[in-house]
Protein backbone atom coordinates (compact mmCIF):
# COMPACT_ATOMS: atom_id res chain seq x y z
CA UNK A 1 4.20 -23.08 -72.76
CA UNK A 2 3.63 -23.04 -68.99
CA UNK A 3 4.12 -19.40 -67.00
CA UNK A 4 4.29 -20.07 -63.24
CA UNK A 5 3.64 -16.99 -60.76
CA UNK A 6 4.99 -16.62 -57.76
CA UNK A 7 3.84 -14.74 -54.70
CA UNK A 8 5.72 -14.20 -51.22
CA UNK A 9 4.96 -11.89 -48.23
CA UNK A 10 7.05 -9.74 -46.09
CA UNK A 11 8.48 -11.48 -43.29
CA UNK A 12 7.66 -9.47 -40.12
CA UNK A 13 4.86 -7.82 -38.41
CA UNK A 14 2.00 -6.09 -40.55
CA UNK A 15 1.75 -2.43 -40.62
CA UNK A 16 -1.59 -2.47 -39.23
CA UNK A 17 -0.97 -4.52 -36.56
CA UNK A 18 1.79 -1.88 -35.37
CA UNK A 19 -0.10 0.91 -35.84
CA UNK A 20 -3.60 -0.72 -33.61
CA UNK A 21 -0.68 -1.52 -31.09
CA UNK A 22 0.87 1.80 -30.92
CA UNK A 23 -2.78 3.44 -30.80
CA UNK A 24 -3.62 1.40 -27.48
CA UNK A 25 -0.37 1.70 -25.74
CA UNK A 26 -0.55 5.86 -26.15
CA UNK A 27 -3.27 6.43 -23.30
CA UNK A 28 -1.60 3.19 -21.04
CA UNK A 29 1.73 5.29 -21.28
CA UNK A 30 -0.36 8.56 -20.19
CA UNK A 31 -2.11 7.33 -17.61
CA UNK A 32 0.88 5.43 -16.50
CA UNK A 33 3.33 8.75 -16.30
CA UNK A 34 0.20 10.74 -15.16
CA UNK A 35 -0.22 8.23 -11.85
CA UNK A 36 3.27 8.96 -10.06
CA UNK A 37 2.68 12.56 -10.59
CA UNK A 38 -0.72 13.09 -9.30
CA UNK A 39 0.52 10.99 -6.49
CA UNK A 40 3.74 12.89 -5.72
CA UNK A 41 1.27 15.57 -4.75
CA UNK A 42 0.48 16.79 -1.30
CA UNK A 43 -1.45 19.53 -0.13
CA UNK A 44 0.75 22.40 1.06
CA UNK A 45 -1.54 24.52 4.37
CA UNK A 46 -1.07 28.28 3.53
CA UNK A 47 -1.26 31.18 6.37
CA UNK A 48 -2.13 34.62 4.98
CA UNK A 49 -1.41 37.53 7.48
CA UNK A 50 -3.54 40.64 6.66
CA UNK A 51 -5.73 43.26 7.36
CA UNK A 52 -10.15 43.65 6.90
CA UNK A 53 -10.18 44.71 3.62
CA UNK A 54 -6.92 43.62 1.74
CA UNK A 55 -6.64 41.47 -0.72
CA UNK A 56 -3.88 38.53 -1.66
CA UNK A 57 -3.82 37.83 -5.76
CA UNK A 58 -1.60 35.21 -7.93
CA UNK A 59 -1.22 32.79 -9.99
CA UNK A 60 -1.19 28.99 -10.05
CA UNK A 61 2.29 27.54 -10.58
CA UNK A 62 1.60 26.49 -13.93
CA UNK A 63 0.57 30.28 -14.88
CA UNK A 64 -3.39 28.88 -15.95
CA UNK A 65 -5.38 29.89 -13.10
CA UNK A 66 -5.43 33.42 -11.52
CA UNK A 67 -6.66 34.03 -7.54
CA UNK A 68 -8.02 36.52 -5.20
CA UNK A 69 -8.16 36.32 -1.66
CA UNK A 70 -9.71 39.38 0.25
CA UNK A 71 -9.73 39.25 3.69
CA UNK A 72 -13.30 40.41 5.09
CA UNK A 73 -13.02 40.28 8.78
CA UNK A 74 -10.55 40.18 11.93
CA UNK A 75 -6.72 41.68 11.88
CA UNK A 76 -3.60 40.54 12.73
């Protein structure tokens, strides 16, 4: 009596191979949404009018950073 096995693989792409793909194209697709962005930006020239010894606070548009401007000399 003679058994005969049989083996067969998936058709297709491994799962590793997806997953070291997907792994590398995460930062390109950063950097590559990041690029437009950082270059869409311009500096913007700001004119405060005030007083010796006021002072201009905010925040940055995103709400992260806080400022303080106090103006220590001339007048308007």
């Amino acid at each position: 009596m003679s058994t005969e096995i049989t083996t067969s693989e998936a058709p297709g792409i491994a799962r590793r191979t997806v997953l070291k793909a997907s792994a590398w194209s995460v930062p390109v697709v950063a950097a590559a949404v990041a690029t437009p962005l950082a270059a869409a930006s311009t500096a913007v020239d700001l004119e405060l009018a005030g007083f010796a010894g006021d002072t201009f606070t905010g925040l940055s548009p995103d709400l992260l950073r806080a400022y303080s401007i106090n103006v220590t000399s001339g007048s308007m």
